[in-house]
N, C-alpha and C. Protein backbone atom coordinates (compact mmCIF):
# COMPACT_ATOMS: atom_id res chain seq x y z
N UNK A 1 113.57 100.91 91.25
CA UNK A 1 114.13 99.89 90.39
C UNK A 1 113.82 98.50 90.94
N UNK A 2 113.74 98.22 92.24
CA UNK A 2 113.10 96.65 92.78
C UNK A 2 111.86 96.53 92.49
N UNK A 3 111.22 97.35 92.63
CA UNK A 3 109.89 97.20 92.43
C UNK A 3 109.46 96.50 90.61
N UNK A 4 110.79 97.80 90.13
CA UNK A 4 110.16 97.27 88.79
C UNK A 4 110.66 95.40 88.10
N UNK A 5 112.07 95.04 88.99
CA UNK A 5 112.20 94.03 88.89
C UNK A 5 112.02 92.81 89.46
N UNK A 6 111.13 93.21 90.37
CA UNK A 6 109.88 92.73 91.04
C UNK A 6 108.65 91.86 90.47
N UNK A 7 108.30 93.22 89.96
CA UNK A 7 107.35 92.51 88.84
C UNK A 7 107.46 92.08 88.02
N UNK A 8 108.27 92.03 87.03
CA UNK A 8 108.80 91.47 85.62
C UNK A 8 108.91 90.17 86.39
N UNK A 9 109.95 89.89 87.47
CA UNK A 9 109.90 88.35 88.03
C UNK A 9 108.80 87.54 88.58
N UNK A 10 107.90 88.00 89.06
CA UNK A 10 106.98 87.45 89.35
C UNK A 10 106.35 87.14 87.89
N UNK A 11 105.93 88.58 87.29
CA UNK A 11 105.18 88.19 85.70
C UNK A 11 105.76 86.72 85.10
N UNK A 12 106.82 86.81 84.85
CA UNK A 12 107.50 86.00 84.07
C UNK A 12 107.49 84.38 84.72
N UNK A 13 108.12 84.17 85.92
CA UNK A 13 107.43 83.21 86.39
C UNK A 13 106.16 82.73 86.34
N UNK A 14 105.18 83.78 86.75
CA UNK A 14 104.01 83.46 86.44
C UNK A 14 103.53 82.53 84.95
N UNK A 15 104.16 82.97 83.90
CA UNK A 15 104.06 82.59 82.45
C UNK A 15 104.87 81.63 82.08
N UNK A 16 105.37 81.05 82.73
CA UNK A 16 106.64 79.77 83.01
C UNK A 16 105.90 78.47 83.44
N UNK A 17 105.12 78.69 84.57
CA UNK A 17 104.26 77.46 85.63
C UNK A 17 104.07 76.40 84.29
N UNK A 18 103.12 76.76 83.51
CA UNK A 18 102.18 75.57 82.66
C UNK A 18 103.17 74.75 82.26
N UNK A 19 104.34 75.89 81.53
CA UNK A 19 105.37 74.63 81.00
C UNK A 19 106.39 74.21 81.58
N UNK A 20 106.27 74.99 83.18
CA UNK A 20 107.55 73.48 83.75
C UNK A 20 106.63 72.31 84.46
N UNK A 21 105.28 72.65 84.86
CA UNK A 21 104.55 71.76 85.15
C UNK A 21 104.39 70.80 83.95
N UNK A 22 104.00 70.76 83.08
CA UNK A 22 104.03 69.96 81.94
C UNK A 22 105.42 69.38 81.65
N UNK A 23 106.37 69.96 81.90
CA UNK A 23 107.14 68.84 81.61
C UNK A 23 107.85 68.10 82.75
N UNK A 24 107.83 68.56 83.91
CA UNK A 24 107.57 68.12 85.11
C UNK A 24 107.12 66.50 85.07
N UNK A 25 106.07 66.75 84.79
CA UNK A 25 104.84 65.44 84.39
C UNK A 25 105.48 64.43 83.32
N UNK A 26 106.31 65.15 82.73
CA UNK A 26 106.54 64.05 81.22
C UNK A 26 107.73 63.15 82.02
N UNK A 27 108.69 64.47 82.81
CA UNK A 27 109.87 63.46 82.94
C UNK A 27 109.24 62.70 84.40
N UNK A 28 108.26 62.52 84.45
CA UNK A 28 108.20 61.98 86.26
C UNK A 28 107.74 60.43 85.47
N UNK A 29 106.58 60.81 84.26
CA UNK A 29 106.27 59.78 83.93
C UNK A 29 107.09 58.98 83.05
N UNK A 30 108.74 59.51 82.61
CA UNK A 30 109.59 58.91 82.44
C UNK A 30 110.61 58.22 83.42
N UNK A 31 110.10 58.45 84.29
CA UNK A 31 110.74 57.82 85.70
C UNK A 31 112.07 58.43 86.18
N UNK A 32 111.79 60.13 85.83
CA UNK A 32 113.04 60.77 86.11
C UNK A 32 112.04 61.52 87.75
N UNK A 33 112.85 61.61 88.82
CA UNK A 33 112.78 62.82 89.60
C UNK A 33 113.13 64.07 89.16
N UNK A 34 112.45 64.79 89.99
CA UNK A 34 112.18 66.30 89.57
C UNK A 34 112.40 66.48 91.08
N UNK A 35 112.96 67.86 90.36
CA UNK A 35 113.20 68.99 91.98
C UNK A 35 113.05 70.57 91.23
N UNK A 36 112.01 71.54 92.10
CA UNK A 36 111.45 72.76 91.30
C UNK A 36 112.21 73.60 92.25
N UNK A 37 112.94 74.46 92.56
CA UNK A 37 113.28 75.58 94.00
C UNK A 37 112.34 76.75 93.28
N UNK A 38 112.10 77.12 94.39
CA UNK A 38 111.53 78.51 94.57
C UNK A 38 112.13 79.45 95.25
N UNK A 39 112.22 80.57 94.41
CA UNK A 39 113.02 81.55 95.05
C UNK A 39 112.35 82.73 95.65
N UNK A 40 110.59 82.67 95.24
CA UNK A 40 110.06 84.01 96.06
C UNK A 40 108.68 82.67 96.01
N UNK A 41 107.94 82.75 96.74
CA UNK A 41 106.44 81.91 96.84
C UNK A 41 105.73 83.19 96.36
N UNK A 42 105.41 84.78 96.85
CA UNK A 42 104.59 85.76 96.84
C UNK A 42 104.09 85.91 97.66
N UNK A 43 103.97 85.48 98.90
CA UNK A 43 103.49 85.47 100.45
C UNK A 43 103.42 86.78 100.70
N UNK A 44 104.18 87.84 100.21
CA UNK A 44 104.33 89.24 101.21
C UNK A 44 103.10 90.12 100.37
N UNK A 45 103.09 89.79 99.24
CA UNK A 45 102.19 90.79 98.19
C UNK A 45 100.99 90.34 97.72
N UNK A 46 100.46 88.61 98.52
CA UNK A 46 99.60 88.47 98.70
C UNK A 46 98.85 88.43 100.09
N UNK A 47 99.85 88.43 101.24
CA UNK A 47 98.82 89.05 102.37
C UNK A 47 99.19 90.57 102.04
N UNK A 48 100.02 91.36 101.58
CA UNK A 48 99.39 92.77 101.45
C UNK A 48 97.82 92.68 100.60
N UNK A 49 97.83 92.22 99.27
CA UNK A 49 96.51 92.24 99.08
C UNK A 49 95.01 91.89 99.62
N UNK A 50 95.23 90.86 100.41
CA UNK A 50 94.09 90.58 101.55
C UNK A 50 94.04 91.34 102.40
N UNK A 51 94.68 92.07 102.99
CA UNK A 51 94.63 93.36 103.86
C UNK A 51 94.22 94.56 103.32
N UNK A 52 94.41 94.88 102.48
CA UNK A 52 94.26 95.70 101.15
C UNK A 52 92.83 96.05 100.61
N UNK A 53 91.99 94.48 100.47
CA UNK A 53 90.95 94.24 100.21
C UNK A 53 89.94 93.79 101.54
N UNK A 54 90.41 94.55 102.95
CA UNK A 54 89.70 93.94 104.22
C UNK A 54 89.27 92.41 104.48
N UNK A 55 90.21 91.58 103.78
CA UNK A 55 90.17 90.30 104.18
C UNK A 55 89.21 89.67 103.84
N UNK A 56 88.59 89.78 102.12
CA UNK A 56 87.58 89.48 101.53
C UNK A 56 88.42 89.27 100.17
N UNK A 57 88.53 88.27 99.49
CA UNK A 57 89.43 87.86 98.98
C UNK A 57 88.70 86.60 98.14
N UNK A 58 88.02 87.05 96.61
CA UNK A 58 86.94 85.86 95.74
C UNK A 58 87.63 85.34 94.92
N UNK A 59 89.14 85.43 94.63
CA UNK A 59 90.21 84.75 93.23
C UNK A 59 91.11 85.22 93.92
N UNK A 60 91.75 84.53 92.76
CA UNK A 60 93.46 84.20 93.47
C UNK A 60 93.84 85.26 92.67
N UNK A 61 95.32 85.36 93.39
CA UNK A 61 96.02 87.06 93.80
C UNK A 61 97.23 87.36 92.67
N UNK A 62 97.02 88.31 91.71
CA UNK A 62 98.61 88.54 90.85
C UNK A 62 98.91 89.14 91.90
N UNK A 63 100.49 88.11 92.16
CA UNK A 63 101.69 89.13 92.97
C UNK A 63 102.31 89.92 92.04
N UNK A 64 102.36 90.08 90.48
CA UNK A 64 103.06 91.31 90.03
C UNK A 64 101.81 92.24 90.01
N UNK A 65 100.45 92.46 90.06
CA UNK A 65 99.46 93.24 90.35
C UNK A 65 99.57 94.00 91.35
N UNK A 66 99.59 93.08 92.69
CA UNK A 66 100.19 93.70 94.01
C UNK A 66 101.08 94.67 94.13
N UNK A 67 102.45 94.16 93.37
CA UNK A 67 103.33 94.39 93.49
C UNK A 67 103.57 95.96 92.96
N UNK A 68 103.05 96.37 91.45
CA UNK A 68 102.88 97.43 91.21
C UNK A 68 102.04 98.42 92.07
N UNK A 69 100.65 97.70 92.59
CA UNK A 69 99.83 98.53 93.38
C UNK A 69 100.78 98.74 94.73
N UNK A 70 101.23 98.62 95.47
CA UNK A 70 102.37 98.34 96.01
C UNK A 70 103.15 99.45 95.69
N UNK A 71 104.04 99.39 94.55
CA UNK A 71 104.58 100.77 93.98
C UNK A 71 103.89 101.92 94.11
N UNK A 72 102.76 101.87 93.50
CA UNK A 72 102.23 103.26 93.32
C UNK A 72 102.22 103.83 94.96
N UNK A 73 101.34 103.01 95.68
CA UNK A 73 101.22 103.48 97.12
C UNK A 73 102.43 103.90 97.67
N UNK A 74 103.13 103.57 97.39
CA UNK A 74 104.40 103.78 98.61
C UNK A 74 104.95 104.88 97.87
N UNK A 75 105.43 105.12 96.66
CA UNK A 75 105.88 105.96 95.84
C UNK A 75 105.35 106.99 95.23
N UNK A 76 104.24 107.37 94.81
CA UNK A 76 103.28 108.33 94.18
C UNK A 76 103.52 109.78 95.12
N UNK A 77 103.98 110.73 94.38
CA UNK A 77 104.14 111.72 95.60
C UNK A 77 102.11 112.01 95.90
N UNK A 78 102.68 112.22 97.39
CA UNK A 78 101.31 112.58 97.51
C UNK A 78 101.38 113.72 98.96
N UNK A 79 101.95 114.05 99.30
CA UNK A 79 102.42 115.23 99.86
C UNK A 79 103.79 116.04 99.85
N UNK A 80 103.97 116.98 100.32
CA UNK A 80 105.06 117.87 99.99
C UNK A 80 106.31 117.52 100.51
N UNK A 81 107.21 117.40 100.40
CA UNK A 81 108.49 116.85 101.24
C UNK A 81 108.60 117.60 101.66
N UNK A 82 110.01 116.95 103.14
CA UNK A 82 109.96 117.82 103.81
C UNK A 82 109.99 119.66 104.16
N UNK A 83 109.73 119.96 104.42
CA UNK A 83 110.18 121.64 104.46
C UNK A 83 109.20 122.12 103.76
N UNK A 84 108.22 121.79 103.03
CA UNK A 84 107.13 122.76 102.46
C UNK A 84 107.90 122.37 100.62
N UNK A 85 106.68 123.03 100.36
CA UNK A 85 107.06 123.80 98.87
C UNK A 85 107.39 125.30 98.66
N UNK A 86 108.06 125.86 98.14
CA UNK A 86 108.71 127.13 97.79
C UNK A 86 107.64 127.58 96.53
N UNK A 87 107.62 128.73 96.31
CA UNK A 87 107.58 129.48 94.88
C UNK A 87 108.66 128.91 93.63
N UNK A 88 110.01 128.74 93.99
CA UNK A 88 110.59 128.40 93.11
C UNK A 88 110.68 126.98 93.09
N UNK A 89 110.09 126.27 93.58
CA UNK A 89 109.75 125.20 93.13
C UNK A 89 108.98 124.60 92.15
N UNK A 90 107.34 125.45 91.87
CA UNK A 90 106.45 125.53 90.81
C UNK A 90 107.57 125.65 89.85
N UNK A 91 106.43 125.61 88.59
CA UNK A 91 107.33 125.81 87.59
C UNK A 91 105.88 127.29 87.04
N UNK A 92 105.69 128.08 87.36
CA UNK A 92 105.34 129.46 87.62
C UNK A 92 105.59 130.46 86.79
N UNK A 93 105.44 130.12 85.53
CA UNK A 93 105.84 131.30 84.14
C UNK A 93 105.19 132.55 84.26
N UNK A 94 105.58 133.60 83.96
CA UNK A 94 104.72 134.60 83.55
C UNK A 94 105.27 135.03 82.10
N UNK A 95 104.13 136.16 81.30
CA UNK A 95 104.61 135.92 79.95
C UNK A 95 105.99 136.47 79.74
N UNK A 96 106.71 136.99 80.96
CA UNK A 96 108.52 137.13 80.56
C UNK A 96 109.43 136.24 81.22
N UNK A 97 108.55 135.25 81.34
CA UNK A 97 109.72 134.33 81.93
C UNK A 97 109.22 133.86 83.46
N UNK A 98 110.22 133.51 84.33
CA UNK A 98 110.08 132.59 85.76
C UNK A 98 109.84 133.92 86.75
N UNK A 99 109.58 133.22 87.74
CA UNK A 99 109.33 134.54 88.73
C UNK A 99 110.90 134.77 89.72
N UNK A 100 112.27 134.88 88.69
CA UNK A 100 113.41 134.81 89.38
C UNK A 100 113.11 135.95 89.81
N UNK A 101 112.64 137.40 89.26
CA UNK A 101 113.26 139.14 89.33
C UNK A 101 111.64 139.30 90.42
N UNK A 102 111.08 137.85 90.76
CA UNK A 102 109.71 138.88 91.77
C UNK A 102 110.39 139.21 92.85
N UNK A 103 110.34 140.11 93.64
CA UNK A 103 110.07 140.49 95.25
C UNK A 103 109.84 139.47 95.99
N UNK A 104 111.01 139.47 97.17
CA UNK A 104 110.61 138.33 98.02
C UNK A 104 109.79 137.65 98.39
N UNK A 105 108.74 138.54 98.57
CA UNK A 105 107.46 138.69 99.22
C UNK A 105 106.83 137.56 98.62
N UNK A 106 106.53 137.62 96.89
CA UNK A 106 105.91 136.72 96.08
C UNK A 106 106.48 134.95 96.46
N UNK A 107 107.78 135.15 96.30
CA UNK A 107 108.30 133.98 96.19
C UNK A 107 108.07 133.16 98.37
N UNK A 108 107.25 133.52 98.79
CA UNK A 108 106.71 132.99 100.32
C UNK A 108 105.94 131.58 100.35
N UNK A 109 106.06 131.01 101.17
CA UNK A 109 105.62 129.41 100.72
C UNK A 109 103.95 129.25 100.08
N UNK A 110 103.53 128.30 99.33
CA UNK A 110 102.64 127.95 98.71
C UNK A 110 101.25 128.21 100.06
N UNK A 111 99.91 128.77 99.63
CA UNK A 111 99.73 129.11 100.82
C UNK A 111 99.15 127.74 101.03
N UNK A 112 97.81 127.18 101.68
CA UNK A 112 97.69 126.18 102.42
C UNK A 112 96.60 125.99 101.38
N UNK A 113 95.39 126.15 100.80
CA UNK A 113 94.62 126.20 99.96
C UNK A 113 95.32 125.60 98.76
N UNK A 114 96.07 126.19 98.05
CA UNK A 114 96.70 125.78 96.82
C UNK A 114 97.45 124.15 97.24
N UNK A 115 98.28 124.29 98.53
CA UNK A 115 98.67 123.10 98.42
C UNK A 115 97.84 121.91 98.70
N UNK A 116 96.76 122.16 99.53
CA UNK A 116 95.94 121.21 99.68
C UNK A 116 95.16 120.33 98.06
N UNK A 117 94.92 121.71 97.21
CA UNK A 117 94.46 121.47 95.87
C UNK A 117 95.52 120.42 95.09
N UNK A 118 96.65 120.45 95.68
CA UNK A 118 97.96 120.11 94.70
C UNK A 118 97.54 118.69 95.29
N UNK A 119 97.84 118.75 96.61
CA UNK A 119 98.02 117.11 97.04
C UNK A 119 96.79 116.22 96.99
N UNK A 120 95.34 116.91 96.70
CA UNK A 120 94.42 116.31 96.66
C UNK A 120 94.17 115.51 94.95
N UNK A 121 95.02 116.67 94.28
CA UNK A 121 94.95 116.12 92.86
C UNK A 121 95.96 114.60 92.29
N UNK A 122 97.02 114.90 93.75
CA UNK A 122 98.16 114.22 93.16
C UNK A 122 97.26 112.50 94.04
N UNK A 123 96.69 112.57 94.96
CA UNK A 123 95.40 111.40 95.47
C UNK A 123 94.78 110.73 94.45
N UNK A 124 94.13 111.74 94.13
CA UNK A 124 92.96 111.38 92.81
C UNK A 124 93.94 110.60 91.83
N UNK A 125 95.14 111.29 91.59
CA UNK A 125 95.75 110.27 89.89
C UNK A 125 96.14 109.30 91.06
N UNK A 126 96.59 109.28 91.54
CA UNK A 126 97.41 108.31 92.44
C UNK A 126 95.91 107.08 92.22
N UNK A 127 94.96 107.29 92.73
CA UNK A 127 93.96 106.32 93.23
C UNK A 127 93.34 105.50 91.77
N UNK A 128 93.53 106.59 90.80
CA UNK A 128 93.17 106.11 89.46
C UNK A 128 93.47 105.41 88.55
N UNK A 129 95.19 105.75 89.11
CA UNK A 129 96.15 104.24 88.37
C UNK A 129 96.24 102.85 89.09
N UNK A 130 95.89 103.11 90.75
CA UNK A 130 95.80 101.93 91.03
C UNK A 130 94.28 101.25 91.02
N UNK A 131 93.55 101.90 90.32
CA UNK A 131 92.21 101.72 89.85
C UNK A 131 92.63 100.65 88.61
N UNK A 132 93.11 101.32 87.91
CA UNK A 132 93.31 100.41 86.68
C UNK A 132 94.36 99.40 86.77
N UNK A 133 95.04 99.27 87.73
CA UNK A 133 96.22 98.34 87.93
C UNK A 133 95.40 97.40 88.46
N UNK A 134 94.69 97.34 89.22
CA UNK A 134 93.75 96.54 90.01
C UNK A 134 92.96 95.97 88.69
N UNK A 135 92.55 96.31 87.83
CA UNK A 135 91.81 95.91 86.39
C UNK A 135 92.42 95.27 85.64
N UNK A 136 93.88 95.10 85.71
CA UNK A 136 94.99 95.11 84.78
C UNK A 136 94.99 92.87 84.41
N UNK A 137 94.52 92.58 83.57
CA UNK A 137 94.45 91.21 83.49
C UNK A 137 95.62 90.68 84.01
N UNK A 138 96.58 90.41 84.55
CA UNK A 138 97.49 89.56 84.78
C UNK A 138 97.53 88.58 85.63
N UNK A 139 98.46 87.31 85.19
CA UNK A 139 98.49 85.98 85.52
C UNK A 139 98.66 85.98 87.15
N UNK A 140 97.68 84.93 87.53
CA UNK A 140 98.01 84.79 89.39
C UNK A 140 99.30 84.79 89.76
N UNK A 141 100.04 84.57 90.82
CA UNK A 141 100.37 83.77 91.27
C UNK A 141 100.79 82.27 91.25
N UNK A 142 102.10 81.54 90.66
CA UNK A 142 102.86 81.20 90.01
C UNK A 142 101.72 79.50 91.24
N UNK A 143 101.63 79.93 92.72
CA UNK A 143 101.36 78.60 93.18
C UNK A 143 99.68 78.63 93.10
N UNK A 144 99.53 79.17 92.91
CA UNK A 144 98.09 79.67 92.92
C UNK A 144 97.31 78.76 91.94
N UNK A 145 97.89 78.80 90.73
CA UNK A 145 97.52 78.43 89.09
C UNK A 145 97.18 77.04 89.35
């Protein structure tokens, strides 16, 4: 849930800049002072992205881009929690149903082959959404602009 309101804040800020800068400008040149606070700069989710990208870095950085890529990495299952996977954990139909009535025997942990297949697949989507998140047009960085 931070993550996701994470990004919406950054997004949204992001889409804010032009028009408090613009009017920023109107009231300065009405001879009013201005005072802007900032409540996040994006510092953390743009050196994650320069690290990210081995410190090669050609445009400026969406921190809600980050921020999701960010999500996925940290969150995406991508191995088994602790203790293994079980049999009754799959979801393992046969055409009468679950494998509640198999023999112990069946229900013995996932062997090492299958799970490797599982976690290599759950990599691949994992790497593919942050493929496209990385593609994903969104606005820089609120100081950036």
């Amino acid at each position: 849930w931070g993550a996701h309101q994470r990004f919406f804040r950054q997004l949204i800020l992001s889409y804010k800049v032009d028009f408090v800068v613009k009017k920023a400008l109107q009231y300065i040149d009405e001879g009013h002072a201005v005072v802007i606070g900032l409540q996040s700069t994006g510092e953390a989710a743009q050196t994650k992205a320069i690290d990210r990208k081995g410190g090669r870095v050609e445009e400026f950085i969406s921190t809600s881009r980050e921020t999701l890529i960010s999500f996925l990495q940290s969150n995406w299952p991508t191995a088994p929690e602790e203790g293994g996977l079980d049999a009754d954990d799959q979801d393992d139909s046969t055409e009468g149903g679950k494998l509640d009535s198999a023999p112990t025997s069946v229900r013995k942990k996932i062997d090492a082959v299958t799970l490797a297949k599982n976690i290599e697949q759950c990599l691949e989507m994992r790497n593919n959404l942050i493929e496209e998140a990385d593609s994903l047009k969104l606005p820089v960085s609120a100081l950036d602009d």
